[in-house]
C-alpha atoms as a PDB file:
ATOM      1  CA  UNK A   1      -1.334  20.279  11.328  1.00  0.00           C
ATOM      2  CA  UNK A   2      -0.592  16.777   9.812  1.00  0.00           C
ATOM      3  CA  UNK A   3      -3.141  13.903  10.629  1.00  0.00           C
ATOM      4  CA  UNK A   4      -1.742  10.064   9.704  1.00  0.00           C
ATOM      5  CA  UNK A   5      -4.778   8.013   8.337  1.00  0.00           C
ATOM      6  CA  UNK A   6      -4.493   4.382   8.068  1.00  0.00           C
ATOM      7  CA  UNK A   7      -5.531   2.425   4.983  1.00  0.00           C
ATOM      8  CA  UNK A   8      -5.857   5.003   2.499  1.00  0.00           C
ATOM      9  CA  UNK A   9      -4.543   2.781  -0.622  1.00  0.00           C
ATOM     10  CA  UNK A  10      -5.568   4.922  -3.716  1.00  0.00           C
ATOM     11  CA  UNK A  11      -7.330   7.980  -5.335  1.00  0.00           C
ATOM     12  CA  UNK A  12     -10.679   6.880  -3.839  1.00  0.00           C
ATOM     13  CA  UNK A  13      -9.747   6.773  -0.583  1.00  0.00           C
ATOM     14  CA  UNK A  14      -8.250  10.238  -0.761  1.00  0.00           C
ATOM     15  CA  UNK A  15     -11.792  11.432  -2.022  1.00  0.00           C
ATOM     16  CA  UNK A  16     -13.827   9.846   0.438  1.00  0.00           C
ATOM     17  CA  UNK A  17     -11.077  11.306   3.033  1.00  0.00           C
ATOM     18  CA  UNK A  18     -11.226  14.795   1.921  1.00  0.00           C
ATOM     19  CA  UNK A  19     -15.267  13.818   1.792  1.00  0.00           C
ATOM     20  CA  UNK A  20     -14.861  13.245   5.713  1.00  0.00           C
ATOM     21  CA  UNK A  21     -12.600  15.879   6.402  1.00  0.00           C
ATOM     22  CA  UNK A  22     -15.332  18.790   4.471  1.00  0.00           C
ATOM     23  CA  UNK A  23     -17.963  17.460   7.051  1.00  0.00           C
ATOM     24  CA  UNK A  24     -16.128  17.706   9.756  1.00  0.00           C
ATOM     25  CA  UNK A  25     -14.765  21.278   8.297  1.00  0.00           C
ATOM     26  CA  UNK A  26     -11.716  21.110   8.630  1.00  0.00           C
ATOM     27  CA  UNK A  27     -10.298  23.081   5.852  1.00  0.00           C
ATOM     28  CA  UNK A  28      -7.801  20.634   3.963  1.00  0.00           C
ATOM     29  CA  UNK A  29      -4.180  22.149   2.607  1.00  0.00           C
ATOM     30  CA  UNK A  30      -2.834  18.797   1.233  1.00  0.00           C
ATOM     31  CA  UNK A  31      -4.093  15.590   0.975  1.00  0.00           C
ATOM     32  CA  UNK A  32      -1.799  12.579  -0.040  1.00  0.00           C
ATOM     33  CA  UNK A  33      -2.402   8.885   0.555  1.00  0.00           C
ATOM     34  CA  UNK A  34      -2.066   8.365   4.683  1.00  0.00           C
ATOM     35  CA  UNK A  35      -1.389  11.828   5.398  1.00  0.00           C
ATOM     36  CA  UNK A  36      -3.798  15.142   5.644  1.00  0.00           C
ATOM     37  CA  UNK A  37      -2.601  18.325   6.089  1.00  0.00           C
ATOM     38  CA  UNK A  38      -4.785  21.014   7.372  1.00  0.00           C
ATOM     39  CA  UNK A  39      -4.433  24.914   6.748  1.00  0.00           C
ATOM     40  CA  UNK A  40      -4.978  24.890  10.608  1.00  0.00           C
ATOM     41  CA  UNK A  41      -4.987  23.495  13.804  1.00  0.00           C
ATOM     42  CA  UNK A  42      -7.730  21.216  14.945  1.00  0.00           C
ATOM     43  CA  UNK A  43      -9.846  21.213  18.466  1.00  0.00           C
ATOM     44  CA  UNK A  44     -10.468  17.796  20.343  1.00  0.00           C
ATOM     45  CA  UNK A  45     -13.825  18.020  19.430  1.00  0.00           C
ATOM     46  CA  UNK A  46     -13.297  17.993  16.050  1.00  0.00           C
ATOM     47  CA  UNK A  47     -10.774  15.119  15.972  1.00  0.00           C
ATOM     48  CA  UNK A  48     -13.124  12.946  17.829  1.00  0.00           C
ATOM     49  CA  UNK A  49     -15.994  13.555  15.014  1.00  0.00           C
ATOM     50  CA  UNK A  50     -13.190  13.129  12.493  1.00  0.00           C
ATOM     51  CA  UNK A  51     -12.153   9.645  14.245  1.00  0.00           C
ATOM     52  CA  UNK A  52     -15.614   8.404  14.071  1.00  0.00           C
ATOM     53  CA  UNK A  53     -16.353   9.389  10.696  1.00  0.00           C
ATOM     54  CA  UNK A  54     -13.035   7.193   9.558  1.00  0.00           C
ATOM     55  CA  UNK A  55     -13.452   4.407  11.607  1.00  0.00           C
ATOM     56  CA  UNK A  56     -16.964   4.335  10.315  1.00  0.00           C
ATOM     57  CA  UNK A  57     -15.444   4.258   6.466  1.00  0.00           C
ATOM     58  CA  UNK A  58     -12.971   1.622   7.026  1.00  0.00           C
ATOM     59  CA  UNK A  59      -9.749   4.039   7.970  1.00  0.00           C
ATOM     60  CA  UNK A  60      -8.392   4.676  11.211  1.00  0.00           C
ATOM     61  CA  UNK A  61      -6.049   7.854  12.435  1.00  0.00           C
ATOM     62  CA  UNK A  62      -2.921   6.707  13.062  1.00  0.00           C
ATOM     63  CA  UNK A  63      -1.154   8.813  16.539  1.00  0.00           C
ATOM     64  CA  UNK A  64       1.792   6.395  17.160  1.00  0.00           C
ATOM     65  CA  UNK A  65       4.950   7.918  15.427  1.00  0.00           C
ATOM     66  CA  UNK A  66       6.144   4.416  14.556  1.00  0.00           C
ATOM     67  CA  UNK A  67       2.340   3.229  13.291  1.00  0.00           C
ATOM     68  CA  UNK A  68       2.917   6.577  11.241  1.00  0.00           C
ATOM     69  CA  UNK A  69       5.837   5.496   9.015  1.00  0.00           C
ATOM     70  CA  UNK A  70       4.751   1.872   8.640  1.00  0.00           C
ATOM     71  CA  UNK A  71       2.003   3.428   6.993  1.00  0.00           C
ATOM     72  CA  UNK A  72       4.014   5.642   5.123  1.00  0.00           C
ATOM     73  CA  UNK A  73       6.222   2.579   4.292  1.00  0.00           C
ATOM     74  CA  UNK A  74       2.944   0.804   3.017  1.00  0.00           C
ATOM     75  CA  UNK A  75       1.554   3.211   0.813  1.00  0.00           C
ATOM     76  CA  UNK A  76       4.956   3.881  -0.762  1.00  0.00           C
ATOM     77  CA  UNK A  77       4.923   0.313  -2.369  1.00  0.00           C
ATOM     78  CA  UNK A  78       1.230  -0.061  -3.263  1.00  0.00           C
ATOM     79  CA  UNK A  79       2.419   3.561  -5.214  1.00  0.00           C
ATOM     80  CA  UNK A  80       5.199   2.201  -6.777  1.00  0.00           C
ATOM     81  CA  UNK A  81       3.719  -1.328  -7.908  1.00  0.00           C
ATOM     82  CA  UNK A  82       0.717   0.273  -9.395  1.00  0.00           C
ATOM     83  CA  UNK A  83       3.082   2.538 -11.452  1.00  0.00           C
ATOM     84  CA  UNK A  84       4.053  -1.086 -13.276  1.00  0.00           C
ATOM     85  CA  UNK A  85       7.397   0.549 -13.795  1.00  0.00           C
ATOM     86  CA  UNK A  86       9.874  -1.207 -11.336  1.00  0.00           C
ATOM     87  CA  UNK A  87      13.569  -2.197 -13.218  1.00  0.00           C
ATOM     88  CA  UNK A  88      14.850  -5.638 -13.017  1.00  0.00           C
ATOM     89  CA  UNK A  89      17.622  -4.470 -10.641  1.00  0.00           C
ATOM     90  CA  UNK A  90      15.195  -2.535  -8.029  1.00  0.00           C
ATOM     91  CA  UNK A  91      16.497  -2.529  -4.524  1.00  0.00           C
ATOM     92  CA  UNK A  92      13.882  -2.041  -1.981  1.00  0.00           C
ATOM     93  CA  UNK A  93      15.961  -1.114   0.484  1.00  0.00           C
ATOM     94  CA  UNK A  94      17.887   1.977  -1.354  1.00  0.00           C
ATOM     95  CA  UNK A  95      13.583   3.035  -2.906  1.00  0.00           C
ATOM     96  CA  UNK A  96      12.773   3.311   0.636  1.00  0.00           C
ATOM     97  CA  UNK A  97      16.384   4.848   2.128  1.00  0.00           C
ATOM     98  CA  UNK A  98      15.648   7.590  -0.371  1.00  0.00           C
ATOM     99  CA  UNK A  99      12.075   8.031  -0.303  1.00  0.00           C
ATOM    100  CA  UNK A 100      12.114   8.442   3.921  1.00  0.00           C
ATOM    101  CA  UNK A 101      15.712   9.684   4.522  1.00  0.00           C
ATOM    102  CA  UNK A 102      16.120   6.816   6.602  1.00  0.00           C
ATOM    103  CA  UNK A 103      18.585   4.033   7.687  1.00  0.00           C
ATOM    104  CA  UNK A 104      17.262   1.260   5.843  1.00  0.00           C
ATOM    105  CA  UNK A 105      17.856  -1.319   8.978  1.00  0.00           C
ATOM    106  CA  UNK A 106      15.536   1.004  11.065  1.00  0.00           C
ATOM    107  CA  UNK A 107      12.512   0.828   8.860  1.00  0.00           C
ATOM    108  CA  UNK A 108      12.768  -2.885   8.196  1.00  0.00           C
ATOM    109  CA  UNK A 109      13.619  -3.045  12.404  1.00  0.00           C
ATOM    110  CA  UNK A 110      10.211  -1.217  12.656  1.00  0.00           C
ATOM    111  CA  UNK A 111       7.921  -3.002  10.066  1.00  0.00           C
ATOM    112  CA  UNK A 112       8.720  -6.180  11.279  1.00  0.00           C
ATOM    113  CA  UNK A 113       8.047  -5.320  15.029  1.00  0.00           C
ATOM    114  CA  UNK A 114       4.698  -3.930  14.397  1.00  0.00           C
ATOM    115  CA  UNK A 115       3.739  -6.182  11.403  1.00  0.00           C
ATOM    116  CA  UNK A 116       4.799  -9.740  11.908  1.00  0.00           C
ATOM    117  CA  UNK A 117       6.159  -9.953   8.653  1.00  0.00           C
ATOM    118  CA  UNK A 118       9.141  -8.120   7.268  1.00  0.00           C
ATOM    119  CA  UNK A 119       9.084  -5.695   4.732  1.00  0.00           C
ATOM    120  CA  UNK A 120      10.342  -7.413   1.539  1.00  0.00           C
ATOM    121  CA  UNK A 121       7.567  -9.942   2.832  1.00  0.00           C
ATOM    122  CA  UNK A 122       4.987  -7.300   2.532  1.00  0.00           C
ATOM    123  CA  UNK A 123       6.322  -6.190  -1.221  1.00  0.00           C
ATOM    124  CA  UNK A 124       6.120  -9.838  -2.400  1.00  0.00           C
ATOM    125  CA  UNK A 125       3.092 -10.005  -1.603  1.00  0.00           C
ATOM    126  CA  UNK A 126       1.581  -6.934  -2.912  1.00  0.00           C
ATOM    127  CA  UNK A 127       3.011  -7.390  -6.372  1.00  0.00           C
ATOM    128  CA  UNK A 128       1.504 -11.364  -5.988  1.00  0.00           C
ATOM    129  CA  UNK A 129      -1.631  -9.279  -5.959  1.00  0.00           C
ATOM    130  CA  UNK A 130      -1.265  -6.717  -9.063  1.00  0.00           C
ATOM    131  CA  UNK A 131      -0.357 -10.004 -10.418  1.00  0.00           C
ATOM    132  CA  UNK A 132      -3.390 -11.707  -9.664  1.00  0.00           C
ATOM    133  CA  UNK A 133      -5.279  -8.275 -11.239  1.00  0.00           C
ATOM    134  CA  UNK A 134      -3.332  -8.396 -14.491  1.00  0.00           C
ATOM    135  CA  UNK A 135      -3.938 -11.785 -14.903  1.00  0.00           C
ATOM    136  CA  UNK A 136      -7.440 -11.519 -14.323  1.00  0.00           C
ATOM    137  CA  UNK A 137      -7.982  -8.074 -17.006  1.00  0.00           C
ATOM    138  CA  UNK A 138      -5.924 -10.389 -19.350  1.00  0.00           C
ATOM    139  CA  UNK A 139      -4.177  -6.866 -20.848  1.00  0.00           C
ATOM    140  CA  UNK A 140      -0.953  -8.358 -20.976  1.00  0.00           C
ATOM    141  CA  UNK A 141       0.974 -11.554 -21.248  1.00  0.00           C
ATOM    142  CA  UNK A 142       3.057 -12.703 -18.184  1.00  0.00           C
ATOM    143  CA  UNK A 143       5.973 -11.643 -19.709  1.00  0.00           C
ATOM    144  CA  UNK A 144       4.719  -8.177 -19.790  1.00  0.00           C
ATOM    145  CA  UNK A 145       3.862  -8.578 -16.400  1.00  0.00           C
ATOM    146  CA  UNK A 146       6.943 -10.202 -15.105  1.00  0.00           C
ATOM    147  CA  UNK A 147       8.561  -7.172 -16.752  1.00  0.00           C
ATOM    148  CA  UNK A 148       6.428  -4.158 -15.152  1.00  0.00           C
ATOM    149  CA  UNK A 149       6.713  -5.890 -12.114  1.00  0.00           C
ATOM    150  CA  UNK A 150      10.552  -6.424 -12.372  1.00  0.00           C
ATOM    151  CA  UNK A 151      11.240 -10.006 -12.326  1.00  0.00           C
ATOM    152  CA  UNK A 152      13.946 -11.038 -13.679  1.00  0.00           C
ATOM    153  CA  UNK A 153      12.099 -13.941 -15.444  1.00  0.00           C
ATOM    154  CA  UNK A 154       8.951 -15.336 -16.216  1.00  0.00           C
ATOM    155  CA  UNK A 155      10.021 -18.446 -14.283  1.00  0.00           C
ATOM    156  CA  UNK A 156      10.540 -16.322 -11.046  1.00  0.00           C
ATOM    157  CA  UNK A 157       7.633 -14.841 -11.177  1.00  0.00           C
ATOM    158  CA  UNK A 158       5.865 -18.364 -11.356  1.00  0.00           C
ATOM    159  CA  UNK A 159       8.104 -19.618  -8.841  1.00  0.00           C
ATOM    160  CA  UNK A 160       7.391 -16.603  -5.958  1.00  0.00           C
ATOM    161  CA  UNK A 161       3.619 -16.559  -7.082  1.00  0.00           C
ATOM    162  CA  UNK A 162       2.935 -20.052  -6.916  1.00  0.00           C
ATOM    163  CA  UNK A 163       5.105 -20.422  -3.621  1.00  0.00           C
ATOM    164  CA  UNK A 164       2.321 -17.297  -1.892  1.00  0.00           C
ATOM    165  CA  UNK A 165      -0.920 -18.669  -3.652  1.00  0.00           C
ATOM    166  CA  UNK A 166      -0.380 -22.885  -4.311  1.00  0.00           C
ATOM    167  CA  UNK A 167      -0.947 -21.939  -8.069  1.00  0.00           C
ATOM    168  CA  UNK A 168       0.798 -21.234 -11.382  1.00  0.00           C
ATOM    169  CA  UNK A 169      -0.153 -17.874 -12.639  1.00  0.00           C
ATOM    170  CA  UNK A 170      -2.035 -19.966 -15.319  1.00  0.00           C
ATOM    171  CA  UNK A 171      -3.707 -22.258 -12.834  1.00  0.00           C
ATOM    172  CA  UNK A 172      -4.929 -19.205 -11.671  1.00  0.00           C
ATOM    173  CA  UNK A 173      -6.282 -18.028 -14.437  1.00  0.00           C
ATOM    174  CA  UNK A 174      -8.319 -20.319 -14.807  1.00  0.00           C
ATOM    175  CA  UNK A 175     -10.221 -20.508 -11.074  1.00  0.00           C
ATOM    176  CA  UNK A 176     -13.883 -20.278 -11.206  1.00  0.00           C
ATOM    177  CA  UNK A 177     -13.276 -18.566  -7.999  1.00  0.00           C
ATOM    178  CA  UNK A 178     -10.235 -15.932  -7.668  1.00  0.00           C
ATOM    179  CA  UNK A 179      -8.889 -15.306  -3.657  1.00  0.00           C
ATOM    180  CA  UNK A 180      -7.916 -11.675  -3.799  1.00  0.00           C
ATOM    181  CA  UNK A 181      -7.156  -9.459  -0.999  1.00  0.00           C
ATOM    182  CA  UNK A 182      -8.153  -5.851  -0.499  1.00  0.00           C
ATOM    183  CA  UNK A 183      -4.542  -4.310  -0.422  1.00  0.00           C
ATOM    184  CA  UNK A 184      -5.236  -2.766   3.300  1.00  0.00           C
ATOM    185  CA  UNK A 185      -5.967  -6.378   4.515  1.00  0.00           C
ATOM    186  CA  UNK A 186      -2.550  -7.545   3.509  1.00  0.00           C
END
């Protein structure tokens, strides 16, 4: 049996997932981010405990089919930004086409009607915020980042984060106070 869990963004959320899922026991087969698969199927009861144990830790369980590949869409491109490996000549579209053996004009149809923004909306703005991070651990110079993050320049990279945040990546920098967003809020 599959069960779709919203906002699982990373290797700690699969943990305290699984974590949820062995107090529950519910014997896990596979767990990747948004999805669980169990070795078998699960009574009412137990999915009711399991809801309230992930709406209690911040995730929800996602039933709606549609609500289901947003989610899948989501996680997709936090993976793929935090790889810091995207080419200069990327195409979201054909990353996603391949990755959900989908018509690319039905996933972006379906992220915008659910999310009020459209998809390569949503990718801007997560890579504004791996952005933010490398600027704040300093590792690398915004070249490097503009690179990782597949920019075609340092000067669109200013441009598209400045446009999202009011700042220059080096204005930024240098905030007393630095406005970043949990990736499952954005």
């Amino acid at each position: 049996m599959k069960i779709f869990i919203k906002n699982m963004v990373c290797g700690r959320c699969i943990a305290a997932v699984s974590n949820i899922f062995d107090e529950v026991n519910i014997e896990v087969k596979n767990i990747s981010l948004g999805e669980v698969e169990t070795t078998s199927d699960v009574s009412e009861k137990e999915l009711q405990k399991l809801e309230n144990l992930l709406e209690g830790t911040g995730f929800e369980r996602i039933k709606d089919s549609s609500r289901q590949l947003i989610e899948k869409i989501k996680n997709l491109i936090i993976v793929k930004i935090s790889e810091l490996d995207i080419a200069e000549n990327f195409l979201l579209s054909d990353f996603l086409r391949t990755e959900l053996h989908k018509d690319y004009s039905a996933i972006s149809k379906t992220f915008s009607q659910n999310e009020n923004l459209t998809v390569e909306q949503f990718f801007i703005l997560q890579k504004i915020e791996k952005v933010k991070e490398l600027l704040l651990y300093n590792e690398f110079t915004l070249t490097e980042i503009a690179g990782k993050l597949g920019y075609k320049s340092v000067q669109h990279l200013s441009s598209q984060f400045r446009n999202v945040t009011g700042f220059t990546p080096t204005g930024f920098r240098k905030l007393k106070v630095h406005n970043r967003k949990s990736l499952d809020q954005i």
